[in-house]
N, C-alpha and C. Protein backbone atom coordinates (compact mmCIF):
# COMPACT_ATOMS: atom_id res chain seq x y z
N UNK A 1 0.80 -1.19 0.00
CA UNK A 1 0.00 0.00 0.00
C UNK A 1 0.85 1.26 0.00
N UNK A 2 2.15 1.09 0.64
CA UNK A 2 2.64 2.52 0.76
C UNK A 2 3.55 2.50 -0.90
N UNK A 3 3.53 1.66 -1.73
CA UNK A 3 4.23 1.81 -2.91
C UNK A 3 2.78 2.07 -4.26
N UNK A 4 2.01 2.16 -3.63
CA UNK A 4 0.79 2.83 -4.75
C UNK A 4 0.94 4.30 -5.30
N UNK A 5 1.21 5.38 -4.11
CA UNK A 5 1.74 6.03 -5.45
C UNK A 5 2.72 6.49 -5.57
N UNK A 6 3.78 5.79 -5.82
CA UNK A 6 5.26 5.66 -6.57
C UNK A 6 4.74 4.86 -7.50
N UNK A 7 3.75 3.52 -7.86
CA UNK A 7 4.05 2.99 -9.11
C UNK A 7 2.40 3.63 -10.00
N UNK A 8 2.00 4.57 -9.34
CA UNK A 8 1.09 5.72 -10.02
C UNK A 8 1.72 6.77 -11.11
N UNK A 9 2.46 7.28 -9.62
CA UNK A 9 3.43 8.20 -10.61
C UNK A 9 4.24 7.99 -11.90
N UNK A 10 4.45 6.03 -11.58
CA UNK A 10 5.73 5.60 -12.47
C UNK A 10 5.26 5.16 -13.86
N UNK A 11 4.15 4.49 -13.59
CA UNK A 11 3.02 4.26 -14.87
C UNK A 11 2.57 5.48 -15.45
N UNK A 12 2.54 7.39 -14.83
CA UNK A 12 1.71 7.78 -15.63
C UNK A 12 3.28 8.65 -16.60
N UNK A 13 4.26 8.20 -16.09
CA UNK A 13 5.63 8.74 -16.29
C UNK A 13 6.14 7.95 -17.23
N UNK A 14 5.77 6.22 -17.54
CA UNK A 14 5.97 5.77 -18.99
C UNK A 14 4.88 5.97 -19.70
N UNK A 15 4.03 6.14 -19.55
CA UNK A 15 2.93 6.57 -20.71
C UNK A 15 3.64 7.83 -21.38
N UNK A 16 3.65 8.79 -20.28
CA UNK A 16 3.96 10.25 -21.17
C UNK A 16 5.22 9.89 -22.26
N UNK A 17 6.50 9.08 -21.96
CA UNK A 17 7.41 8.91 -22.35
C UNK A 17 6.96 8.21 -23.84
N UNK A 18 6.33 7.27 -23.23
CA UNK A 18 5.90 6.58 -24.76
C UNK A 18 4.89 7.34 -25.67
N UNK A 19 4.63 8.11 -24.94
CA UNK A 19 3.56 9.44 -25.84
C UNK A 19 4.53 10.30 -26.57
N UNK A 20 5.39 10.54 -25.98
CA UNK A 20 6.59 11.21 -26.61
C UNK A 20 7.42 10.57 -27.55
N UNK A 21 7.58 9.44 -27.73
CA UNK A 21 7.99 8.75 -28.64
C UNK A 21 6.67 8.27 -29.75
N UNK A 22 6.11 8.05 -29.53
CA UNK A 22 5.15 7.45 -30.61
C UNK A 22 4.39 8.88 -31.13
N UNK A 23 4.24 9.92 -30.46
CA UNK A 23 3.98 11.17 -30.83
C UNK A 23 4.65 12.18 -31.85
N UNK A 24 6.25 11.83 -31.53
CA UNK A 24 7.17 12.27 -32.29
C UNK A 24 7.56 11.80 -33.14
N UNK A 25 7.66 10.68 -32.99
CA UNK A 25 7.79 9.93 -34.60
C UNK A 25 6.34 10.25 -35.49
N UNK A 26 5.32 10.34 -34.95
CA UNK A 26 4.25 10.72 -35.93
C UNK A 26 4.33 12.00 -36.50
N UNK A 27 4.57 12.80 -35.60
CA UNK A 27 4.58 14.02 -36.35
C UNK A 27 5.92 14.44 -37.36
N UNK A 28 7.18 13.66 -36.95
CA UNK A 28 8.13 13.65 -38.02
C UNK A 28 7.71 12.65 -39.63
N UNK A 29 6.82 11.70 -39.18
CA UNK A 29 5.91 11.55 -40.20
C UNK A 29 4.86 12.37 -41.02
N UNK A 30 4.69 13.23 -40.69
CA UNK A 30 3.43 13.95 -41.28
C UNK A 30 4.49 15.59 -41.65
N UNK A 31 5.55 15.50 -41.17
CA UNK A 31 6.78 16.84 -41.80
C UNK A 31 7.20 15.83 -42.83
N UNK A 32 7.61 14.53 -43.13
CA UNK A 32 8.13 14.30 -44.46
C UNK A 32 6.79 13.49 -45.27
N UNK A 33 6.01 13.70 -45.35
CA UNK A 33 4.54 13.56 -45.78
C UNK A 33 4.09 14.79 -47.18
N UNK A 34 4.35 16.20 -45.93
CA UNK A 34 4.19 17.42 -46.26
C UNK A 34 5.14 17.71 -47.04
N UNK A 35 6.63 17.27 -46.74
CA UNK A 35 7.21 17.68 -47.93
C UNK A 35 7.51 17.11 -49.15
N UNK A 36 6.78 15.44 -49.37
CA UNK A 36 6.97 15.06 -50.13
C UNK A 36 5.75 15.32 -51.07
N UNK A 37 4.62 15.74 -50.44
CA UNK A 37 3.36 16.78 -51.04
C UNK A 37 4.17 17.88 -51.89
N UNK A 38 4.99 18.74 -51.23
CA UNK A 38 5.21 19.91 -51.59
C UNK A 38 6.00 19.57 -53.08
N UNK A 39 7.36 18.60 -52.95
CA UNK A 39 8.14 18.55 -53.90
C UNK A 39 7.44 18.04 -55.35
N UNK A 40 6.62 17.02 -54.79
CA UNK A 40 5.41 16.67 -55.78
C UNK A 40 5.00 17.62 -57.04
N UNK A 41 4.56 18.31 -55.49
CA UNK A 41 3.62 19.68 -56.43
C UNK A 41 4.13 20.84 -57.36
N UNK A 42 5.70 20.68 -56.61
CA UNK A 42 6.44 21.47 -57.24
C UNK A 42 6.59 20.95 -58.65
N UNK A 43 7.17 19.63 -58.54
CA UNK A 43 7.66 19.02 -60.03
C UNK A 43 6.54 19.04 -60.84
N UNK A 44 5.36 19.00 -60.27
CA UNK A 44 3.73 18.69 -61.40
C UNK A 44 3.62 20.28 -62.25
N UNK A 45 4.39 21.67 -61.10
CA UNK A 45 4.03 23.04 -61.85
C UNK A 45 5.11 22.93 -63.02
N UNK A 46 6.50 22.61 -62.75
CA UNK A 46 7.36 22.60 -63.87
C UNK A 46 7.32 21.91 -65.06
N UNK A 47 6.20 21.17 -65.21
CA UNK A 47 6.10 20.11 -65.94
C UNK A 47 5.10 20.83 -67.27
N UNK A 48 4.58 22.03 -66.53
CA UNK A 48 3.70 23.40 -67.52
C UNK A 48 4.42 23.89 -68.11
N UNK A 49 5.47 23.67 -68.74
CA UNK A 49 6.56 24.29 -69.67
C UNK A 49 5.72 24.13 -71.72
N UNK A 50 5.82 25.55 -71.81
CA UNK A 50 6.00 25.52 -72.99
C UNK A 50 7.20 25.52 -74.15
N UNK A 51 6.89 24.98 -75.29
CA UNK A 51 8.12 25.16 -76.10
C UNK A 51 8.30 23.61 -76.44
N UNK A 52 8.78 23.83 -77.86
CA UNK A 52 9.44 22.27 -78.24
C UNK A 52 10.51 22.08 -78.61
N UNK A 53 11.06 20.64 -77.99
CA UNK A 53 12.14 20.71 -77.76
C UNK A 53 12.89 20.21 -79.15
N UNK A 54 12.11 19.64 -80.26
CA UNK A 54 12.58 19.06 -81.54
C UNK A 54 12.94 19.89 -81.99
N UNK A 55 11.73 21.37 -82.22
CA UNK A 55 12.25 22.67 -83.20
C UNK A 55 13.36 23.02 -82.55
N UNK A 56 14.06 23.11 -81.37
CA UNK A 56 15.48 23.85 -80.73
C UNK A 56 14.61 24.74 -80.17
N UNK A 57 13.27 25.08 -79.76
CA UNK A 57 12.79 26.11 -78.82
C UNK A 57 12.76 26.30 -77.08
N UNK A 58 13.06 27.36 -76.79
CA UNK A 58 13.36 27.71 -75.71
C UNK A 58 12.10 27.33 -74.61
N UNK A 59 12.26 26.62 -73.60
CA UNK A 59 11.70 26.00 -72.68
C UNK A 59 11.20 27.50 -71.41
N UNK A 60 9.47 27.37 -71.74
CA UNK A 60 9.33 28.83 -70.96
C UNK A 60 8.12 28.26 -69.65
N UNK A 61 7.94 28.42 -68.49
CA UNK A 61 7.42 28.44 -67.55
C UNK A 61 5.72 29.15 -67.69
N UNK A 62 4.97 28.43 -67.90
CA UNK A 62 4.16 28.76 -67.68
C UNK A 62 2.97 29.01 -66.63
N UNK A 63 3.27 30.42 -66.15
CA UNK A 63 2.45 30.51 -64.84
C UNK A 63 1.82 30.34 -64.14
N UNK A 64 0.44 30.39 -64.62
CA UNK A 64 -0.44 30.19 -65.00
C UNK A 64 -1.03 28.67 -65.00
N UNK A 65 -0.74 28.06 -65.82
CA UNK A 65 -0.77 26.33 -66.13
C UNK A 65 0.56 25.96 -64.95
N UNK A 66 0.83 26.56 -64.18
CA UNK A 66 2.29 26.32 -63.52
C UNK A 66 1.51 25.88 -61.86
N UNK A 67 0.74 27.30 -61.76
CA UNK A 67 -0.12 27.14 -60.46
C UNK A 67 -0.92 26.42 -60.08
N UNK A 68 -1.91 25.75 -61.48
CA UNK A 68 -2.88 25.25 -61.50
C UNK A 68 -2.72 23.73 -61.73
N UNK A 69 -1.41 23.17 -62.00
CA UNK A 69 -1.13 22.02 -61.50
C UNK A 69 -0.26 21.94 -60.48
N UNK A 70 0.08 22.48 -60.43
CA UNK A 70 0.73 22.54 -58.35
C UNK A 70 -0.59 22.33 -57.53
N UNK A 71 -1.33 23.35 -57.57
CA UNK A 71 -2.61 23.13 -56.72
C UNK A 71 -3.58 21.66 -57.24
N UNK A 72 -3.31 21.75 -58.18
CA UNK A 72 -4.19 20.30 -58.57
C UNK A 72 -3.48 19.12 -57.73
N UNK A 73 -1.83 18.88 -57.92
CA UNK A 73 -1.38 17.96 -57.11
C UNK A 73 -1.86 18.39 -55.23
N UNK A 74 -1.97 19.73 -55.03
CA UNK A 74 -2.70 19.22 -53.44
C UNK A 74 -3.48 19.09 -53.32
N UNK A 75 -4.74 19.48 -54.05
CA UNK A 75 -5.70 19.03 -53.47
C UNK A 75 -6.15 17.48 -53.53
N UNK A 76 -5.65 16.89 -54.53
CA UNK A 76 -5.54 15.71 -55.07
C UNK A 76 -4.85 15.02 -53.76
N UNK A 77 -3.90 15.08 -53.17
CA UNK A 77 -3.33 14.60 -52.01
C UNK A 77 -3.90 15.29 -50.48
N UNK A 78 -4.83 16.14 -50.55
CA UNK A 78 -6.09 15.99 -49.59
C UNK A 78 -5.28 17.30 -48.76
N UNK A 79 -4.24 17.94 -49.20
CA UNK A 79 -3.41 19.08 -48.56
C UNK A 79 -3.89 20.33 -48.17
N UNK A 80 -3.48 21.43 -47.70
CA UNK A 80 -3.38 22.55 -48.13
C UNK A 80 -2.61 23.20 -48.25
N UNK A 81 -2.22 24.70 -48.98
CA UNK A 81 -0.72 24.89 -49.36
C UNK A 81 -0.79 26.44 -50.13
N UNK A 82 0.21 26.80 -50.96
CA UNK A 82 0.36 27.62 -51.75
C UNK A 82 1.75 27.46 -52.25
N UNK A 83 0.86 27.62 -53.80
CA UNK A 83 1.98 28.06 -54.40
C UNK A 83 2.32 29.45 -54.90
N UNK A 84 3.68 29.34 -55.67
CA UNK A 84 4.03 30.32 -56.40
C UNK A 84 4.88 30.41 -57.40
N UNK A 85 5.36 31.09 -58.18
CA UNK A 85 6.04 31.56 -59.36
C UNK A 85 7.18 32.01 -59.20
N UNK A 86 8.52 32.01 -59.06
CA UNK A 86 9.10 33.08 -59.06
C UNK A 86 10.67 32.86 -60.33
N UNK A 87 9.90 33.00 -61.54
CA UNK A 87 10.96 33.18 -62.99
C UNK A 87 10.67 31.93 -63.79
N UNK A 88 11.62 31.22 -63.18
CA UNK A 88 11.25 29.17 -63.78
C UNK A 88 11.51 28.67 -63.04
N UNK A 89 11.43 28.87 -61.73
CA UNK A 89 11.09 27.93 -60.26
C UNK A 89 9.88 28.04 -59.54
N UNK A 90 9.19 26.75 -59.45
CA UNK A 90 8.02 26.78 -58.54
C UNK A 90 8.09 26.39 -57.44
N UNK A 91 7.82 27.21 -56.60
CA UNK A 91 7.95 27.20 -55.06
C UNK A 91 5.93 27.04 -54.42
N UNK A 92 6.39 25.83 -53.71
CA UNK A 92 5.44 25.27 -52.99
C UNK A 92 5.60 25.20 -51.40
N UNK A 93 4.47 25.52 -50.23
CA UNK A 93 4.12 25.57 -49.09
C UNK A 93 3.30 24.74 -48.71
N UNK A 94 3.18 23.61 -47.76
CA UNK A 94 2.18 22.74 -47.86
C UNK A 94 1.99 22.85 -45.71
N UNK A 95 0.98 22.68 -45.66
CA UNK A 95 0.76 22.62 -44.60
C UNK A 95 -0.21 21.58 -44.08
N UNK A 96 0.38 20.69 -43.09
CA UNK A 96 -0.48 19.54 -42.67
C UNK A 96 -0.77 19.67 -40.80
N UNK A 97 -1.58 19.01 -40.22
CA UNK A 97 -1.80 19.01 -38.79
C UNK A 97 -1.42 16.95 -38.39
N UNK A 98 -0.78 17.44 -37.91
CA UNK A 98 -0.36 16.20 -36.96
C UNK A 98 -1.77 16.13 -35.48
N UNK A 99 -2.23 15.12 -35.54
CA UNK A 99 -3.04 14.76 -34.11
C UNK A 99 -2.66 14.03 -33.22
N UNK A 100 -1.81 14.30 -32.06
CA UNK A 100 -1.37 13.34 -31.25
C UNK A 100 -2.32 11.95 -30.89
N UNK A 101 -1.59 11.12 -30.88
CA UNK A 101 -2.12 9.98 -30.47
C UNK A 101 -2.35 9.56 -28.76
N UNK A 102 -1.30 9.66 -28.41
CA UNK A 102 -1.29 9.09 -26.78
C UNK A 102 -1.20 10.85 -26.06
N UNK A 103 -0.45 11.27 -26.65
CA UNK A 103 -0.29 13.00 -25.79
C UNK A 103 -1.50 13.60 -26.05
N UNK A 104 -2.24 13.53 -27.08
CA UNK A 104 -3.75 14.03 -26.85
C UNK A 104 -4.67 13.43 -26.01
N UNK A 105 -4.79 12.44 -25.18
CA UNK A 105 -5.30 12.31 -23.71
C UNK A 105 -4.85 13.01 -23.05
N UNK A 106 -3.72 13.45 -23.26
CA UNK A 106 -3.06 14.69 -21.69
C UNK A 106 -3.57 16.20 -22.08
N UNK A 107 -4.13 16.22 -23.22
CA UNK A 107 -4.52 17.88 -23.30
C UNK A 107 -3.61 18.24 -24.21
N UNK A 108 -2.88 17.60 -25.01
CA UNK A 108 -2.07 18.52 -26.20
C UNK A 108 -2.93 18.58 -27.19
N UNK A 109 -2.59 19.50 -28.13
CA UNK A 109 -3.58 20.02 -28.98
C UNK A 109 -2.66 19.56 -30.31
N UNK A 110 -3.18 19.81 -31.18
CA UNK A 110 -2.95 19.33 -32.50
C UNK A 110 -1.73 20.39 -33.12
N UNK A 111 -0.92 19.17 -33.54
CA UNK A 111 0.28 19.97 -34.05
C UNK A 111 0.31 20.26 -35.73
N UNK A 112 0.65 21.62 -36.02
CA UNK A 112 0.42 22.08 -37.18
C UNK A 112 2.09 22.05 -37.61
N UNK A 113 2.28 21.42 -39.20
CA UNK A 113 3.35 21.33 -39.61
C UNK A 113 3.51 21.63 -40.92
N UNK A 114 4.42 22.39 -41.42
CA UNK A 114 5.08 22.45 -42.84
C UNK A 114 5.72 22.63 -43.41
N UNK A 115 6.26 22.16 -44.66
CA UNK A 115 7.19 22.05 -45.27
C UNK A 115 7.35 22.54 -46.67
N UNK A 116 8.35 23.50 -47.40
CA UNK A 116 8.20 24.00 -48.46
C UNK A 116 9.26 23.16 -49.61
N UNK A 117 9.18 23.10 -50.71
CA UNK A 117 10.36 22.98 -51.74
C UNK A 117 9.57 23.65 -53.04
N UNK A 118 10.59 23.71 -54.10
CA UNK A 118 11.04 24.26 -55.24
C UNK A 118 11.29 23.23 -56.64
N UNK A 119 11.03 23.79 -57.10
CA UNK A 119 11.71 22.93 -58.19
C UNK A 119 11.76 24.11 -59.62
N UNK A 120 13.10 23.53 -60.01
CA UNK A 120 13.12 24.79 -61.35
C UNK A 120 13.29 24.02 -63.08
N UNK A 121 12.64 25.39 -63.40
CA UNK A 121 12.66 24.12 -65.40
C UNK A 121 14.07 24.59 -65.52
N UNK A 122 14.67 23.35 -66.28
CA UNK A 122 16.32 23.55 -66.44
C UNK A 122 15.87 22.92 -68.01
N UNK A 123 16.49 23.75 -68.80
CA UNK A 123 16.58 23.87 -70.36
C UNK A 123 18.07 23.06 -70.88
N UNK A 124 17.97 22.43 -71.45
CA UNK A 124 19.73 21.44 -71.94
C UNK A 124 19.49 21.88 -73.33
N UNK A 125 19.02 22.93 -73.76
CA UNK A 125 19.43 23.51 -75.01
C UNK A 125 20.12 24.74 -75.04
């Protein structure tokens, strides 16, 4: 009886621990999730390139058709995000929420995560 709560304390002291581990590995799951969303989305805007490459024509970024398959790849992967333009690199923002598993019984709240990449049209003419 007098070791009840020492092995109270000690049980609610591996839970948290294992909340912290199984918590953190999830949410480092859902940061390379997000960025493999992002790079995705990036490569789907660069892929809006006009120009042909048989005639010897110059490979041009299209903005426009640039944004609108970037965003097509997130919503398609259930994301949210933004993109953008900037010359002939598309730069993507993706943002996901991690929900703790075991640490959300203790009152943690939902972790918001994200991750950006780029990708640029590279011309070999």
């Amino acid at each position: 009886m007098k070791y009840t709560p020492l092995v109270v304390i000690l049980a609610v002291a591996m839970i948290l621990i294992a909340g912290i581990v199984v918590d953190g590995d999830g949410k480092t799951q859902t940061v390379q999730q997000s960025l493999t969303i992002a790079e995705g989305a990036a490569r789907a805007g660069t892929n809006a390139a006009t120009g042909e490459a048989i005639n010897g024509d110059v490979f041009t970024l299209n903005q426009a058709a640039a944004v609108a398959a970037a965003k097509n790849y997130i919503a398609a992967s259930g994301a949210t995000g933004e993109v953008h333009v900037e010359g002939d690199q598309v730069v993507v923002t993706i943002r996901l929420t991690y929900i703790p598993k075991v640490l959300g019984d203790f009152g943690f709240a939902p972790i918001p995560v994200q991750a950006s990449a780029s990708a640029k049209l590279v011309d070999r003419n």
